[in-house]
C-alpha atoms as a PDB file:
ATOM      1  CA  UNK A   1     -11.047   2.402  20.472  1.00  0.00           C
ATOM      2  CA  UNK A   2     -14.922   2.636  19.465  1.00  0.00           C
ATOM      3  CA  UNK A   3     -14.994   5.550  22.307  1.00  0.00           C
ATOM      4  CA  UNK A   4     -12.210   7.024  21.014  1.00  0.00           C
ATOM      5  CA  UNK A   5     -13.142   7.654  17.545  1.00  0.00           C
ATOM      6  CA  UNK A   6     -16.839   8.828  18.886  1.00  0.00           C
ATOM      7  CA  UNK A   7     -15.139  11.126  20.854  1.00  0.00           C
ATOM      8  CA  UNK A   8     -12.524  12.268  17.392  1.00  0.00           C
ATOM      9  CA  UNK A   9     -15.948  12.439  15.576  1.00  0.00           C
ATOM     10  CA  UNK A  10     -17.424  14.809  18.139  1.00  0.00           C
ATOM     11  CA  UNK A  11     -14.643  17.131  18.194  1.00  0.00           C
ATOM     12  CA  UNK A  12     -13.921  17.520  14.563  1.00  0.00           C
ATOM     13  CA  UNK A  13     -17.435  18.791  14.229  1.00  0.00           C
ATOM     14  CA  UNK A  14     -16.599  21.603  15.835  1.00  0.00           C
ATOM     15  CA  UNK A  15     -13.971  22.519  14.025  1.00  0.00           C
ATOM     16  CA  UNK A  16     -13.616  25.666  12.577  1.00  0.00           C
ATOM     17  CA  UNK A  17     -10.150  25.447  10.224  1.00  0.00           C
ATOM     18  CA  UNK A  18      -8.856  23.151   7.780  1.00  0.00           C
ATOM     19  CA  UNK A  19      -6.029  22.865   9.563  1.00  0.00           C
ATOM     20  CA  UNK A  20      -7.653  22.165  12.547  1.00  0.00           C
ATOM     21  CA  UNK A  21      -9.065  19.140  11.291  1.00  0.00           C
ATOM     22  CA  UNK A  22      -5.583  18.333  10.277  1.00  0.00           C
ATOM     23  CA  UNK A  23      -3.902  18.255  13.330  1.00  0.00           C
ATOM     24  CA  UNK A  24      -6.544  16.551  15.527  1.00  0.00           C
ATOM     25  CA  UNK A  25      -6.071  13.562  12.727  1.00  0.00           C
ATOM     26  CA  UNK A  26      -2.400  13.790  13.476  1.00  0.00           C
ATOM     27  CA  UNK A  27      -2.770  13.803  16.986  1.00  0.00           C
ATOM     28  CA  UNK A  28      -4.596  10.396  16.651  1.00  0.00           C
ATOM     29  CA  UNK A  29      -2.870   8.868  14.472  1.00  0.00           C
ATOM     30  CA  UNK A  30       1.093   9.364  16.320  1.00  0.00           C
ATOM     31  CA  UNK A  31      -1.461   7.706  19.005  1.00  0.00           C
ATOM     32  CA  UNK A  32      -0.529   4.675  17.114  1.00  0.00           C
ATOM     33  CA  UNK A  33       2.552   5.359  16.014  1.00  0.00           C
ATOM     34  CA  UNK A  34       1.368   6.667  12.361  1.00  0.00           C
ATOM     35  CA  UNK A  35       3.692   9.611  11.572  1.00  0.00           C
ATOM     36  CA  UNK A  36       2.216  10.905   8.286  1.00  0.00           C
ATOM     37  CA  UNK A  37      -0.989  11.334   6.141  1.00  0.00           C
ATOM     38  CA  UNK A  38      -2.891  12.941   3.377  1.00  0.00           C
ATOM     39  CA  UNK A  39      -6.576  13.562   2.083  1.00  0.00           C
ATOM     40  CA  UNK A  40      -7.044  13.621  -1.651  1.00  0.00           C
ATOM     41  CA  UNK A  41      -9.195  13.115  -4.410  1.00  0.00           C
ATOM     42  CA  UNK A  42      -8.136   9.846  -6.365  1.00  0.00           C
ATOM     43  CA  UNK A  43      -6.599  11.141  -9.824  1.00  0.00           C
ATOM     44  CA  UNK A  44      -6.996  10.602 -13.438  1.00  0.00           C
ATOM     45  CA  UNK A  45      -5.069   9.245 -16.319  1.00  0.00           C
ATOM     46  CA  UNK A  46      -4.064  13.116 -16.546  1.00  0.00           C
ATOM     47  CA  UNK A  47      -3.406  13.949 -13.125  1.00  0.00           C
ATOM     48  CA  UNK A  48      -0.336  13.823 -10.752  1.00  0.00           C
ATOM     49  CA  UNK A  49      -1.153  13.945  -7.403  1.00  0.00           C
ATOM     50  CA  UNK A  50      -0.057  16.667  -6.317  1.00  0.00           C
ATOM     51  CA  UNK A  51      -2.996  18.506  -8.726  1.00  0.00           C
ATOM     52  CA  UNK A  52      -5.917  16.418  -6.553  1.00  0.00           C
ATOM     53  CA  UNK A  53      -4.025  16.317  -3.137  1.00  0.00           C
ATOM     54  CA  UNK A  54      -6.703  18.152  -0.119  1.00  0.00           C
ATOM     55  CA  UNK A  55      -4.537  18.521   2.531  1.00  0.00           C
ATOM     56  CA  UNK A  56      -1.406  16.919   4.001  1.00  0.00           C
ATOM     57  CA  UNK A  57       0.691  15.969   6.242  1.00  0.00           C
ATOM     58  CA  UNK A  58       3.632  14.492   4.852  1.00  0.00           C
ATOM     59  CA  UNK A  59       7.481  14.441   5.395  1.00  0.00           C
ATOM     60  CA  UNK A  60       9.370  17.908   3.326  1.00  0.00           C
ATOM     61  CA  UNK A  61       9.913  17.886  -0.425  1.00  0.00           C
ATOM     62  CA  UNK A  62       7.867  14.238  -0.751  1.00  0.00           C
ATOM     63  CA  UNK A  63       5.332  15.845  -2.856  1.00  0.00           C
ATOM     64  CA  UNK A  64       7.558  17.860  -4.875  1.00  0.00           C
ATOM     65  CA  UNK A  65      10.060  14.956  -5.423  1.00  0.00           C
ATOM     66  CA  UNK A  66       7.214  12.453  -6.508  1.00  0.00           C
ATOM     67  CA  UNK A  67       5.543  14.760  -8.705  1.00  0.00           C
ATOM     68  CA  UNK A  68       8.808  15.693 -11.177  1.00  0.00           C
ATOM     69  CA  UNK A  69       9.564  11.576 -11.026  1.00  0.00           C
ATOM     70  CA  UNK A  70       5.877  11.359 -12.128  1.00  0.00           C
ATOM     71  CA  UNK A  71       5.216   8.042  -9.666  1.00  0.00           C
ATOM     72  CA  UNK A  72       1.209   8.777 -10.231  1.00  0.00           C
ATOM     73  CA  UNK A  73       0.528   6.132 -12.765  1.00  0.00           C
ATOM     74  CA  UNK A  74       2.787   3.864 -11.292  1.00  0.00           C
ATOM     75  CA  UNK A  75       1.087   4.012  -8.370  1.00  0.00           C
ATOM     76  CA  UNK A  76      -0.631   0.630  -7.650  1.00  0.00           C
ATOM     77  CA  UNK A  77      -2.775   2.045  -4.401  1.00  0.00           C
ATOM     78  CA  UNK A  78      -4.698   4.758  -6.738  1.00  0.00           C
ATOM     79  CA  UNK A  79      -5.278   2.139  -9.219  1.00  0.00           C
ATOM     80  CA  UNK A  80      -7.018  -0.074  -6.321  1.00  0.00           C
ATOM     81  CA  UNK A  81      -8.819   3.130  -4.641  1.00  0.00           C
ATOM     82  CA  UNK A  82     -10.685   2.951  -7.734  1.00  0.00           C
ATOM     83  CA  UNK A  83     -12.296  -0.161  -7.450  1.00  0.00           C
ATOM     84  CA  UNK A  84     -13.192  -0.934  -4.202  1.00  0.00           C
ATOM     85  CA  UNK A  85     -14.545   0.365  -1.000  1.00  0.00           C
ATOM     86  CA  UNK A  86     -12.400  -1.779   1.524  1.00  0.00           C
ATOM     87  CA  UNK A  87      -9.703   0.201   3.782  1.00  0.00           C
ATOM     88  CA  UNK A  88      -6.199  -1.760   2.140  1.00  0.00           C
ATOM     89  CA  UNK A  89      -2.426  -1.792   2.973  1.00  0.00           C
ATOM     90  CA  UNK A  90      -0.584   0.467   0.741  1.00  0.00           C
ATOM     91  CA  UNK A  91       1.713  -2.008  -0.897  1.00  0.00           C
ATOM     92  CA  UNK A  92       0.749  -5.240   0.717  1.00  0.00           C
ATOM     93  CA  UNK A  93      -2.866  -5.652  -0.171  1.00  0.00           C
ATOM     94  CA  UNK A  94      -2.898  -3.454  -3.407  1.00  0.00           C
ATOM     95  CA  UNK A  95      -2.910  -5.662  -6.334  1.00  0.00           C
ATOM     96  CA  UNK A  96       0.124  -5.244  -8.599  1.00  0.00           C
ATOM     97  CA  UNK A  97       2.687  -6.972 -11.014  1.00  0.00           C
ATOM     98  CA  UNK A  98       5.869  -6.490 -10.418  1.00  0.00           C
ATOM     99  CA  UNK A  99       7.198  -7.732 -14.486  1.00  0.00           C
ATOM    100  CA  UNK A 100       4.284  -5.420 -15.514  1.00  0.00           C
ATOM    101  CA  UNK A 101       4.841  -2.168 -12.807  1.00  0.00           C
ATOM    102  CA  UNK A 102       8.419  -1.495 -13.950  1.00  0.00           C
ATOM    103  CA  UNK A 103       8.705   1.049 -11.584  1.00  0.00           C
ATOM    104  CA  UNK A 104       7.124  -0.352  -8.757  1.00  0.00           C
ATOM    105  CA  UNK A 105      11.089  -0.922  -6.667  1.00  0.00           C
ATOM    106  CA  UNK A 106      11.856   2.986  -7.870  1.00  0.00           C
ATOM    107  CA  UNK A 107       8.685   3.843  -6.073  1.00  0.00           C
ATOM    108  CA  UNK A 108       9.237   1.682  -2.865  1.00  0.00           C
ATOM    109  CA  UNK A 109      12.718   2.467  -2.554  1.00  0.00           C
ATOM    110  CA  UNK A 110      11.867   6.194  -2.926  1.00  0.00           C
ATOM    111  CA  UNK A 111       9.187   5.773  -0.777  1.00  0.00           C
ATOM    112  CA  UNK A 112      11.806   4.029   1.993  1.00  0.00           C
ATOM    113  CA  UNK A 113      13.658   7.230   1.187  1.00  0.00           C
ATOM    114  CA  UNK A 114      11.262   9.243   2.673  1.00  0.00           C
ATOM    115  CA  UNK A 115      10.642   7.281   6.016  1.00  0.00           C
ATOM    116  CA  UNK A 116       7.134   6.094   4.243  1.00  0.00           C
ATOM    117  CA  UNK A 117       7.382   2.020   4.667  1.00  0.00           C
ATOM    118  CA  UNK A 118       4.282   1.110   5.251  1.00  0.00           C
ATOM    119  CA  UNK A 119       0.693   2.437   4.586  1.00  0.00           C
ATOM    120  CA  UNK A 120      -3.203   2.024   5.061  1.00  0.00           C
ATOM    121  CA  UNK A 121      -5.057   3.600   2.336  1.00  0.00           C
ATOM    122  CA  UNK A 122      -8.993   3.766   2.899  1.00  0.00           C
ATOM    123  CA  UNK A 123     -11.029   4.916  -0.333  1.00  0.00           C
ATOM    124  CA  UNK A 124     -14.152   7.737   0.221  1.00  0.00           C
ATOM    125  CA  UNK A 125     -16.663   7.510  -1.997  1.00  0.00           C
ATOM    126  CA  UNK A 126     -18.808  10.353  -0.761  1.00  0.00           C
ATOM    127  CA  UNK A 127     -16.990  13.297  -2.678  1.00  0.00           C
ATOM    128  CA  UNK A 128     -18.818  15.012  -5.329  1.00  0.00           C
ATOM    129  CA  UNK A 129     -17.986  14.438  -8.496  1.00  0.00           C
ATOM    130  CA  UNK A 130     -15.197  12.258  -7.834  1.00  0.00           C
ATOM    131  CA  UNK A 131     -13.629   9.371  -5.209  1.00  0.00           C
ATOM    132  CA  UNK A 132     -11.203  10.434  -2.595  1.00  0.00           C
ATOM    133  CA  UNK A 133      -8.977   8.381  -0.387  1.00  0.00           C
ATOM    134  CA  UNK A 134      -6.905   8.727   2.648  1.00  0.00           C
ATOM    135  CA  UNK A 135      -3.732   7.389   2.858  1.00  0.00           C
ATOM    136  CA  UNK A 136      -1.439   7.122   6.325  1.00  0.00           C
ATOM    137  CA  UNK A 137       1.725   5.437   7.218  1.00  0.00           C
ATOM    138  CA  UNK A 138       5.423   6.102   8.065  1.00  0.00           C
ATOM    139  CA  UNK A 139       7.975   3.352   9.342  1.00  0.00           C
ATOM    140  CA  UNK A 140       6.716   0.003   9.411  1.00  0.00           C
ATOM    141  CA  UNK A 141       3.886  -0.363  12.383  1.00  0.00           C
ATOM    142  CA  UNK A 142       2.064  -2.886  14.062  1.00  0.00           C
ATOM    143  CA  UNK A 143      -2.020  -1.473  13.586  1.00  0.00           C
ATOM    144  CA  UNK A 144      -3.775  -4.658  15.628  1.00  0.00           C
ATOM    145  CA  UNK A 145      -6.969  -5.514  13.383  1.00  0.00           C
ATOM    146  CA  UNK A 146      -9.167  -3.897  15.611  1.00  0.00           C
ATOM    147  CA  UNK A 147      -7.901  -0.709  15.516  1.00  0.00           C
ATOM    148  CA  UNK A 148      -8.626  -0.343  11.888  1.00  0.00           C
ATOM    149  CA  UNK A 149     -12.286   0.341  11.640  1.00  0.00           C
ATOM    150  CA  UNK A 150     -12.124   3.199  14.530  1.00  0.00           C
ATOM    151  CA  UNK A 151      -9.465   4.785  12.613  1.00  0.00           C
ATOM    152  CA  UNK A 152     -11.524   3.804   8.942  1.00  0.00           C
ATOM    153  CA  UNK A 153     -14.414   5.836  10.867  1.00  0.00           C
ATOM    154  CA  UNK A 154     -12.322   8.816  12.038  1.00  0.00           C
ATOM    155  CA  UNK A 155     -10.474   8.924   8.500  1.00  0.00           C
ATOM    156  CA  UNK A 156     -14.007   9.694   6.585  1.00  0.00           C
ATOM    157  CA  UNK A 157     -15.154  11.764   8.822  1.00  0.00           C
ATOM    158  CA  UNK A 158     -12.543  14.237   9.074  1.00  0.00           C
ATOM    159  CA  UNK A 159     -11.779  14.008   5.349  1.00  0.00           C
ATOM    160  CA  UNK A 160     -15.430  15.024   5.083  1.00  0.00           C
ATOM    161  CA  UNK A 161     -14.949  17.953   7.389  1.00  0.00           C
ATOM    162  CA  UNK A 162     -12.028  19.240   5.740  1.00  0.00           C
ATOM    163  CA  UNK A 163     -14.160  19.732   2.593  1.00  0.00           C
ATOM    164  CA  UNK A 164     -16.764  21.181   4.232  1.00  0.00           C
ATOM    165  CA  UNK A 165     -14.243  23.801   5.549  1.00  0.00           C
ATOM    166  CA  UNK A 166     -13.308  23.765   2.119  1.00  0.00           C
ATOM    167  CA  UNK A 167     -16.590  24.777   0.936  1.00  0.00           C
ATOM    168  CA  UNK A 168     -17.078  21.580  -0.892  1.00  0.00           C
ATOM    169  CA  UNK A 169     -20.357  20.327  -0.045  1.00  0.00           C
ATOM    170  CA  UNK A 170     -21.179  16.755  -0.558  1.00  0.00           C
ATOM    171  CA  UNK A 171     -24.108  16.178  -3.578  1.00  0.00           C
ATOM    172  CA  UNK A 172     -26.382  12.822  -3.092  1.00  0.00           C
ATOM    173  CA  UNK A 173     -25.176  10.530  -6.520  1.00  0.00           C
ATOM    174  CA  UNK A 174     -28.268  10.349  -8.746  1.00  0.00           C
ATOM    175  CA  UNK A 175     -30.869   6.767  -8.075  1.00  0.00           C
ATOM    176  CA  UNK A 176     -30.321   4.112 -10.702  1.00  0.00           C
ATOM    177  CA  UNK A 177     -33.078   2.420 -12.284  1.00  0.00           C
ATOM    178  CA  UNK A 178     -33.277  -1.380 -11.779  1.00  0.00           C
ATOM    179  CA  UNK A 179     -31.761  -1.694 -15.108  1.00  0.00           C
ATOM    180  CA  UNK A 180     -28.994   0.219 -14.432  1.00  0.00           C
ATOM    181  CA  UNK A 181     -28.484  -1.102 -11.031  1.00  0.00           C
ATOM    182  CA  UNK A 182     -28.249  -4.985 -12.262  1.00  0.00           C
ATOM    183  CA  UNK A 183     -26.109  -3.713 -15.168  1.00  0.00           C
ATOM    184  CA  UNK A 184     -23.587  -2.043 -13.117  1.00  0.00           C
ATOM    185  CA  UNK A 185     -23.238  -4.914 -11.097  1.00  0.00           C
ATOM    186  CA  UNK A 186     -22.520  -7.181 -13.077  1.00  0.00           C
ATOM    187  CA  UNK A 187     -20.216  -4.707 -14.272  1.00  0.00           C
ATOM    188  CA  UNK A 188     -18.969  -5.045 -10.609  1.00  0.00           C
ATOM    189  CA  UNK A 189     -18.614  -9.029 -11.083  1.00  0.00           C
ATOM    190  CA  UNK A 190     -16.408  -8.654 -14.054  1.00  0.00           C
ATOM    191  CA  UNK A 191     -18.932  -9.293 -16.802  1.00  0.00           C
ATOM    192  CA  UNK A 192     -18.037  -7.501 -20.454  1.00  0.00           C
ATOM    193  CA  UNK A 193     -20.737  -5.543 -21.916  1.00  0.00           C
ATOM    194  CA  UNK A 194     -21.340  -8.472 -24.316  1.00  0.00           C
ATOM    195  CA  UNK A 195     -21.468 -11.149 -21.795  1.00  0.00           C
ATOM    196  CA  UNK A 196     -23.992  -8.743 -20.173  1.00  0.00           C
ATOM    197  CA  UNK A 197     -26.028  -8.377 -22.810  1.00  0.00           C
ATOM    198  CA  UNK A 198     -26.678 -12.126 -23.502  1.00  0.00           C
ATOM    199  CA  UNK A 199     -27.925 -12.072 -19.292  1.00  0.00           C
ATOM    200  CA  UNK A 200     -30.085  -9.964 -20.098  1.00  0.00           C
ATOM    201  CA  UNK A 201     -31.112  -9.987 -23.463  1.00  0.00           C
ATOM    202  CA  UNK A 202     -30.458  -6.949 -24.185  1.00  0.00           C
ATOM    203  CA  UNK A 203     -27.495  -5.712 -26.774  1.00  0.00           C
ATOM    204  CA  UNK A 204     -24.240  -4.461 -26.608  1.00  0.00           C
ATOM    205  CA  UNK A 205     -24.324  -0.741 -27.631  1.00  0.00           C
ATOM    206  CA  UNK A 206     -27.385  -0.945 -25.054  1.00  0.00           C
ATOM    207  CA  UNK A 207     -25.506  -2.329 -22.176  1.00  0.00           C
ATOM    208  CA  UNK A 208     -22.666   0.499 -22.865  1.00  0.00           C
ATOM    209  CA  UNK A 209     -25.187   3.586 -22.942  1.00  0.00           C
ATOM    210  CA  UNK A 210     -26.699   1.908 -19.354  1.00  0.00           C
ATOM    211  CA  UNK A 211     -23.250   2.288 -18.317  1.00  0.00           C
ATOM    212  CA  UNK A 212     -22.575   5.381 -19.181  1.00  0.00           C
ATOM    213  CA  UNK A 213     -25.792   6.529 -17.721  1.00  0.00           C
ATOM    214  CA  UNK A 214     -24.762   4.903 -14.328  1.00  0.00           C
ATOM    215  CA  UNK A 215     -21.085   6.795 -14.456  1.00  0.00           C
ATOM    216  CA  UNK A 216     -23.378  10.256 -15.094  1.00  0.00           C
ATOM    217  CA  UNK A 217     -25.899   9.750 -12.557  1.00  0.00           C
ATOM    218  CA  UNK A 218     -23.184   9.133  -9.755  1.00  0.00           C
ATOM    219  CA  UNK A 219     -20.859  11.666 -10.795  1.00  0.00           C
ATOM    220  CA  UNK A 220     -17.700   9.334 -11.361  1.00  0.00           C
ATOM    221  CA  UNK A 221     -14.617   9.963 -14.109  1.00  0.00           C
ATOM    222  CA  UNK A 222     -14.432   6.006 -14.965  1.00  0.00           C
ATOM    223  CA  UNK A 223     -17.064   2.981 -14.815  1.00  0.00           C
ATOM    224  CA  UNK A 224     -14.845   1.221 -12.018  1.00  0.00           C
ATOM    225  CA  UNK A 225     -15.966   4.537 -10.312  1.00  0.00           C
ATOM    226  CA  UNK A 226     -19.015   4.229 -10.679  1.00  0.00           C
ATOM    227  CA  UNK A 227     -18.932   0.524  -9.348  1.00  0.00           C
ATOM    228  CA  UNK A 228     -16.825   2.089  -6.163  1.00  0.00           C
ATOM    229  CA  UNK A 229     -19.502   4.887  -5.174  1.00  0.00           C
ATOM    230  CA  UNK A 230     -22.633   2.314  -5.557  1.00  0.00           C
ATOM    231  CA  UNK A 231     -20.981  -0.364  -3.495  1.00  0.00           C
ATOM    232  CA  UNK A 232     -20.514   2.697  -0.802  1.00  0.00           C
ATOM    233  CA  UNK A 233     -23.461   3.827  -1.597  1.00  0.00           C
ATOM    234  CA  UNK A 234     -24.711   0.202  -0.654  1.00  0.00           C
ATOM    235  CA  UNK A 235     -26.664   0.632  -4.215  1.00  0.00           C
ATOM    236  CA  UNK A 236     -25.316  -2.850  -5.675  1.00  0.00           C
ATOM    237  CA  UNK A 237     -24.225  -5.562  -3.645  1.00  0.00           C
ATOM    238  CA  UNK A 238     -22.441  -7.755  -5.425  1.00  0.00           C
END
């Protein structure tokens, strides 16, 4: 499989089309029996998806459908993409309460509706400005373990293509400072601003404006951002 995605890798570079990129993705993915997919930027509070979605490849009138029934915020794998780097099953591995997500069995049964089952999401943390993600899945499939980084690998490179096609060019985040790097990840170990503060001796409003420096310098919307693009950025390790 490590061939195989060295191989995807080689041939997506010299692509000239958008589209292009699409279908050889396709092409690998019914490989494994993975019917459907779609590159897009990970929204905001104020976004539906169809506003941040790249490029897709997903079954008629999906979009369209889950955009009036506004299923964005209830949406527990966009939540997730937020906050960690890790490749993640859709439904299965996203972290989500069902007496809290109301909608959660509207959302899986329209889902079902659609043919969409089952799902891999794996977050990108390279975009400018913002995270992206690329989700893929169809009926319920049986992805052996080890097919999953090949496929992680051929996911971020072709998303990565399609916005260079795109003309969106990929901008290095900003270095942190020490500071900022041991603030932010403690921010990443679930530490409050004031439990941070007594670490490091340091006060509260002074922890916050560190964090807000860390969310400019790497471009992100949210300080979970910020934690997602400098663990993929391999800036903090916590």
């Amino acid at each position: 499989m490590q061939r195989v995605a060295l191989e995807f890798i080689e041939k997506v570079e010299s692509l000239s089309t958008p589209d292009a990129v699409m279908d050889a993705m396709g092409t690998a993915l019914n490989q494994q029996g993975i019917g459907y997919f779609v590159f897009s930027y990970v929204p905001t509070a104020t976004e539906s998806f169809a506003d941040v979605m790249l490029d897709n490849r997903l079954p008629k009138g999906w979009m369209k459908s889950y955009t009036e029934q506004r299923f964005t915020a209830d949406d527990p794998g966009f939540r997730y993409s937020q906050v960690t780097t890790m490749p993640f099953r859709w439904l299965k591995e996203a972290p989500h309460d069902p007496e809290r997500d109301t909608r959660l069995a509207e959302l899986v049964q329209f889902n079902r509706d659609f043919g969409l089952v089952d799902g891999v999401v794996i977050p990108v943390s390279k975009p400018p400005l913002r995270l992206g993600q690329v989700w893929f899945g169809g009926d319920e499939f049986d992805l052996p373990d080890r097919a999953l980084p090949a496929l992680n690998m051929m996911a971020m490179h072709a998303f990565d293509r399609v916005l260079q096609l795109k003309g969106v060019h990929y901008v290095p985040p900003g270095v942190l400072a020490p500071r900022e790097r041991e603030v932010l990840t403690l921010t990443a170990l679930g530490k409050r601003a004031d439990e941070i503060a007594d670490a490091l001796n340091l006060k509260t409003p002074t922890v916050r404006v560190y964090l807000d420096r860390c969310r400019s310098k790497l471009g992100a919307a949210t300080i979970a951002q910020a934690v997602s693009i400098a663990r993929g950025q391999h800036m903090i390790r916590p």
